[in-house]
N, C-alpha and C. Protein backbone atom coordinates (compact mmCIF):
# COMPACT_ATOMS: atom_id res chain seq x y z
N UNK A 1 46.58 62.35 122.66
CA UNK A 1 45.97 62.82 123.89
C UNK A 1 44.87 61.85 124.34
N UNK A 2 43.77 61.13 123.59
CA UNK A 2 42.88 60.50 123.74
C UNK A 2 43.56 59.04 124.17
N UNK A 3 44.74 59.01 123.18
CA UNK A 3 45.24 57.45 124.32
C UNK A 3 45.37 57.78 125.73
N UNK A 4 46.48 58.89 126.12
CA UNK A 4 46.74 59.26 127.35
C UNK A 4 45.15 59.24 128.33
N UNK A 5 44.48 59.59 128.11
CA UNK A 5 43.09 59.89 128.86
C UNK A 5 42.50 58.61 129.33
N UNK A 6 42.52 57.48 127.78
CA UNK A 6 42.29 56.48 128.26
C UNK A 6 42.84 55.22 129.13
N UNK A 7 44.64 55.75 128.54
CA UNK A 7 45.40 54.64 129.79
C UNK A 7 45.42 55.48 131.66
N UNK A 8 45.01 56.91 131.31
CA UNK A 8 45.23 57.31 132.99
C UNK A 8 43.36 56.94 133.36
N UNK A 9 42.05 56.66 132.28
CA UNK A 9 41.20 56.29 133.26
C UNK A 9 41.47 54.61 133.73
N UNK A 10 42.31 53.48 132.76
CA UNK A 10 42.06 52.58 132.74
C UNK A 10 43.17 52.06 134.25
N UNK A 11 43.68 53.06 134.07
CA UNK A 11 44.69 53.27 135.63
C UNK A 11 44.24 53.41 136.78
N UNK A 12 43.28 54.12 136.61
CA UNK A 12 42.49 55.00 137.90
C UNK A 12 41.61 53.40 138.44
N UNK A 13 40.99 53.13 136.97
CA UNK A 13 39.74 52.18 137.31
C UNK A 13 40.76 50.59 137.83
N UNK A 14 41.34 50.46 137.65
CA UNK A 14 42.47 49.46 138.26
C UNK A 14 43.28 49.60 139.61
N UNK A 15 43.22 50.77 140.22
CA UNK A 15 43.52 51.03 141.27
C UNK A 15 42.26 51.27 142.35
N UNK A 16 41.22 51.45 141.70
CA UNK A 16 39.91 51.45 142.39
C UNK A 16 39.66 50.00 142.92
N UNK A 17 39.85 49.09 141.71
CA UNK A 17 39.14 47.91 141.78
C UNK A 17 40.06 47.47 142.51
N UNK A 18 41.36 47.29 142.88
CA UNK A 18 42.12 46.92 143.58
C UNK A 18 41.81 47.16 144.81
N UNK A 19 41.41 48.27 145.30
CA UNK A 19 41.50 49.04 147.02
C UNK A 19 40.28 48.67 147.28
N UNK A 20 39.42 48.26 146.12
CA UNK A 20 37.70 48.06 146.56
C UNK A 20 38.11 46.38 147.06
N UNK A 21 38.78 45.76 146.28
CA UNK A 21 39.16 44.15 146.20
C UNK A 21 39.92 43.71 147.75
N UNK A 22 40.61 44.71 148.35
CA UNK A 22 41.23 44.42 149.64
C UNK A 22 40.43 45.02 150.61
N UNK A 23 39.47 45.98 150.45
CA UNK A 23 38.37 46.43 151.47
C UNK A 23 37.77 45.32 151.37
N UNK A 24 37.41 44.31 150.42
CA UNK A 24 36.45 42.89 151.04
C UNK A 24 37.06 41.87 151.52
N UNK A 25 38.21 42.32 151.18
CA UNK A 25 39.01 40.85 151.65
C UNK A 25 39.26 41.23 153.17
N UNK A 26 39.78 42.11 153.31
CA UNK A 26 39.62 42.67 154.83
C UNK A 26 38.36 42.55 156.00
N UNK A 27 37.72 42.78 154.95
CA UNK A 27 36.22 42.16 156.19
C UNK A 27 36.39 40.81 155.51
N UNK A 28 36.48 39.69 154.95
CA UNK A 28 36.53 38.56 154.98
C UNK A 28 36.80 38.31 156.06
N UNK A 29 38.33 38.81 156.19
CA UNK A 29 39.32 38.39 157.33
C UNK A 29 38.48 38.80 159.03
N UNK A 30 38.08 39.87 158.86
CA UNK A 30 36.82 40.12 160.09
C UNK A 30 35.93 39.32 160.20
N UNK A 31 35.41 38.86 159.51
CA UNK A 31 34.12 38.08 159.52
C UNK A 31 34.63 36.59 159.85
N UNK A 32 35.88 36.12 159.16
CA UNK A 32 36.52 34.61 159.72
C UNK A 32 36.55 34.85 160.90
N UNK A 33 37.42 35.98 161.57
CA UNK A 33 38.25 36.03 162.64
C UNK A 33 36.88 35.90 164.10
N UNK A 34 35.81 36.32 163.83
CA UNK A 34 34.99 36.11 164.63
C UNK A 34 34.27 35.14 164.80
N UNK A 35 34.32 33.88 163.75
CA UNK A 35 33.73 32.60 163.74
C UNK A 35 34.70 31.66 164.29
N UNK A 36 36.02 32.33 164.20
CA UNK A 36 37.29 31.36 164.76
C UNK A 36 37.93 31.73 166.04
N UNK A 37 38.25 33.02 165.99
CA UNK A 37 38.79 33.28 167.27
C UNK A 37 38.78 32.82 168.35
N UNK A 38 38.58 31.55 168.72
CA UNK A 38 38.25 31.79 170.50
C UNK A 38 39.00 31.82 171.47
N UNK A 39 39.83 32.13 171.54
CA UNK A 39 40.42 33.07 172.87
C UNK A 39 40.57 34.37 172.35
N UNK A 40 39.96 35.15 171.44
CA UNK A 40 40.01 36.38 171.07
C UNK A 40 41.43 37.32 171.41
N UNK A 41 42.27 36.61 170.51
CA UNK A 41 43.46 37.59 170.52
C UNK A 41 44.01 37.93 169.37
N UNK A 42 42.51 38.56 168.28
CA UNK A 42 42.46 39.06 167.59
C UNK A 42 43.69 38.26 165.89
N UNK A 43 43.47 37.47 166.21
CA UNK A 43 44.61 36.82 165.07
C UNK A 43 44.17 35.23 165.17
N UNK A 44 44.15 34.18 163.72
CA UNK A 44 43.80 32.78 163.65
C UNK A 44 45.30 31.94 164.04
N UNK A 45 44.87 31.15 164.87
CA UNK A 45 45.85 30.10 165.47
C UNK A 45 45.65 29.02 164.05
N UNK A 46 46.73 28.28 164.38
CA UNK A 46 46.43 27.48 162.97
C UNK A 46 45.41 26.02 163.73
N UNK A 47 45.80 25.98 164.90
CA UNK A 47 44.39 25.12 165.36
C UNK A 47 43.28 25.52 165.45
N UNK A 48 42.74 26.67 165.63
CA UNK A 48 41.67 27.18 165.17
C UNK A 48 41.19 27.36 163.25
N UNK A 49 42.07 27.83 162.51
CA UNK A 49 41.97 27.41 161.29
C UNK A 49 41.90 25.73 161.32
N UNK A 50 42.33 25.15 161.20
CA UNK A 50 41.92 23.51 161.13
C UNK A 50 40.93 23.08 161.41
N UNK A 51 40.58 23.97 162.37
CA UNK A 51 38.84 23.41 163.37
C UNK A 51 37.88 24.04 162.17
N UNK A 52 38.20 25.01 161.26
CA UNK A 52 37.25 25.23 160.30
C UNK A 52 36.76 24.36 159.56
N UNK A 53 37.69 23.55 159.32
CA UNK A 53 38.09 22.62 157.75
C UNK A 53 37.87 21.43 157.63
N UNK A 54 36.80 20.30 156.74
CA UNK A 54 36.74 19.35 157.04
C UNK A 54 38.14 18.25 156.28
N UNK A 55 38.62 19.19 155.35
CA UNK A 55 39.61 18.46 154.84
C UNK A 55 40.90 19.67 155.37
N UNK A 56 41.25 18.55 156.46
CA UNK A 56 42.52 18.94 157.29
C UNK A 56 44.13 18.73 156.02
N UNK A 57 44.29 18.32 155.53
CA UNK A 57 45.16 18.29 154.56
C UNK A 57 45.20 19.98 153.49
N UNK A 58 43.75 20.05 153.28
CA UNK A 58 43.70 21.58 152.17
C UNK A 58 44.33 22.11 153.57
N UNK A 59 43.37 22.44 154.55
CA UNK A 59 43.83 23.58 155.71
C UNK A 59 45.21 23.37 155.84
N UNK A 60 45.48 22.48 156.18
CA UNK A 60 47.14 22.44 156.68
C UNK A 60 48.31 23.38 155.63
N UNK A 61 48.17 23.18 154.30
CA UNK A 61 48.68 23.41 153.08
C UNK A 61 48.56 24.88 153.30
N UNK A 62 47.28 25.17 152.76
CA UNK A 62 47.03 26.87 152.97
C UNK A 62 47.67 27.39 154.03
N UNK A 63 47.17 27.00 154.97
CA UNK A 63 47.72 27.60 156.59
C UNK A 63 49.26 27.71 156.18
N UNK A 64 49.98 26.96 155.90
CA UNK A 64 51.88 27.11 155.86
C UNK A 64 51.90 27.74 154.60
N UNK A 65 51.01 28.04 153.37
CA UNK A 65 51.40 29.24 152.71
C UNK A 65 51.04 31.03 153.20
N UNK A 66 49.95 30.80 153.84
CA UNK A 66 49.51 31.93 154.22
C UNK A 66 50.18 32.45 155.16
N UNK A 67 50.56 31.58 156.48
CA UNK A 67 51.17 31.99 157.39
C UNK A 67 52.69 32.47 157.20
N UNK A 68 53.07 34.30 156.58
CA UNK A 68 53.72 34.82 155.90
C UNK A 68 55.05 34.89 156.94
N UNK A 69 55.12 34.78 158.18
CA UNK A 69 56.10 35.16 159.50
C UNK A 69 56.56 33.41 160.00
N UNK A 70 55.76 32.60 159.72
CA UNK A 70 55.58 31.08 160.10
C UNK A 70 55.70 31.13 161.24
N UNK A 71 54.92 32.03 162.04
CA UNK A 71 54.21 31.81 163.62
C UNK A 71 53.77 31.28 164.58
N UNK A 72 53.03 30.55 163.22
CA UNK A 72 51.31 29.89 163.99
C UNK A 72 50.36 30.40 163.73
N UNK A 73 50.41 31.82 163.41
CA UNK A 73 49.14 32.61 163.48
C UNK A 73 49.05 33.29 162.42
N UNK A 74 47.89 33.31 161.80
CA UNK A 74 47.02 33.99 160.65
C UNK A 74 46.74 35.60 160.89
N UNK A 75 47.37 36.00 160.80
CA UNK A 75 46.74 37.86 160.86
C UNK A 75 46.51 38.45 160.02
N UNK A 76 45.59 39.42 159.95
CA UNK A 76 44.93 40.07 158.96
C UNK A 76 46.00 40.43 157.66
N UNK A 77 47.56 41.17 158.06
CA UNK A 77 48.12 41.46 157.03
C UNK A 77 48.55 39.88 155.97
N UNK A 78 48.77 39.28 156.74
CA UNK A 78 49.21 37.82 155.99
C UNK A 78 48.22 37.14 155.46
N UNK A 79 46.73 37.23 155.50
CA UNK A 79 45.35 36.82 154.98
C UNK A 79 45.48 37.81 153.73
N UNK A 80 45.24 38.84 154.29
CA UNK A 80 45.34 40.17 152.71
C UNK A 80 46.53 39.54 151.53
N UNK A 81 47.73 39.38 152.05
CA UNK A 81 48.20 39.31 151.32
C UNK A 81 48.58 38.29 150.55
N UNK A 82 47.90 37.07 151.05
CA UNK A 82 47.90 35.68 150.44
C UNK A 82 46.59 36.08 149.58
N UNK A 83 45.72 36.40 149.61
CA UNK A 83 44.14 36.07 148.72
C UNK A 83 44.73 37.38 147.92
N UNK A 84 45.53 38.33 148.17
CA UNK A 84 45.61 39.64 147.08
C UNK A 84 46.78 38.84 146.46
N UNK A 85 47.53 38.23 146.46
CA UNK A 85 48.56 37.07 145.21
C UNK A 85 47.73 36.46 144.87
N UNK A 86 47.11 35.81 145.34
CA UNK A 86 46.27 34.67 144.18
C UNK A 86 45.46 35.41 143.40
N UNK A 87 44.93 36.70 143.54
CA UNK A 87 43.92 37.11 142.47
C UNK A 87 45.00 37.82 141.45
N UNK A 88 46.21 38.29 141.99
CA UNK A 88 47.49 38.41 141.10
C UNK A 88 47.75 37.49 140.25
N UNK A 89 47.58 36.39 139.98
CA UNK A 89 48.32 35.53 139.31
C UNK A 89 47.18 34.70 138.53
N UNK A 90 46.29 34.91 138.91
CA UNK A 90 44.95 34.77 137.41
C UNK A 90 45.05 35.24 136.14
């Protein structure tokens, strides 16, 4: 019984830290999106990502992994879910 207790808190506390881990990454993605945006249509152009970056080579790279639809554009679900794999695979 005492294992059970401890694998359903060590469950609980792993699903916490998870939903707490994409609530920051989510305002990450808010907080970029307002330093980059400028034509405000709510999503990163990949020329606007580049204009972040002084090494245009890292940006370029990231940008074509992140960009999950291969668009052009960075949106919040495809930001979440590139930075929530990489902390996957640590």
């Amino acid at each position: 019984m005492l294992i059970f207790i401890v694998s359903a808190s060590l469950s609980l506390f792993a699903q916490i830290s998870t939903k707490e881990m994409e609530k920051n990454v989510r305002q990450i993605y808010k907080d970029l999106l307002k330093e980059t945006d400028k034509n405000k249509d709510g999503k990163i152009s990949k020329a606007e990502y580049l204009a972040i970056y002084k090494d245009k080579k890292y940006a370029e790279e990231n940008f074509k992994k992140w960009d999950g639809n291969k668009d052009g554009y960075l949106t919040e679900e495809e930001y979440v879910k590139a930075v929530m794999d990489m902390g996957k695979k640590k």
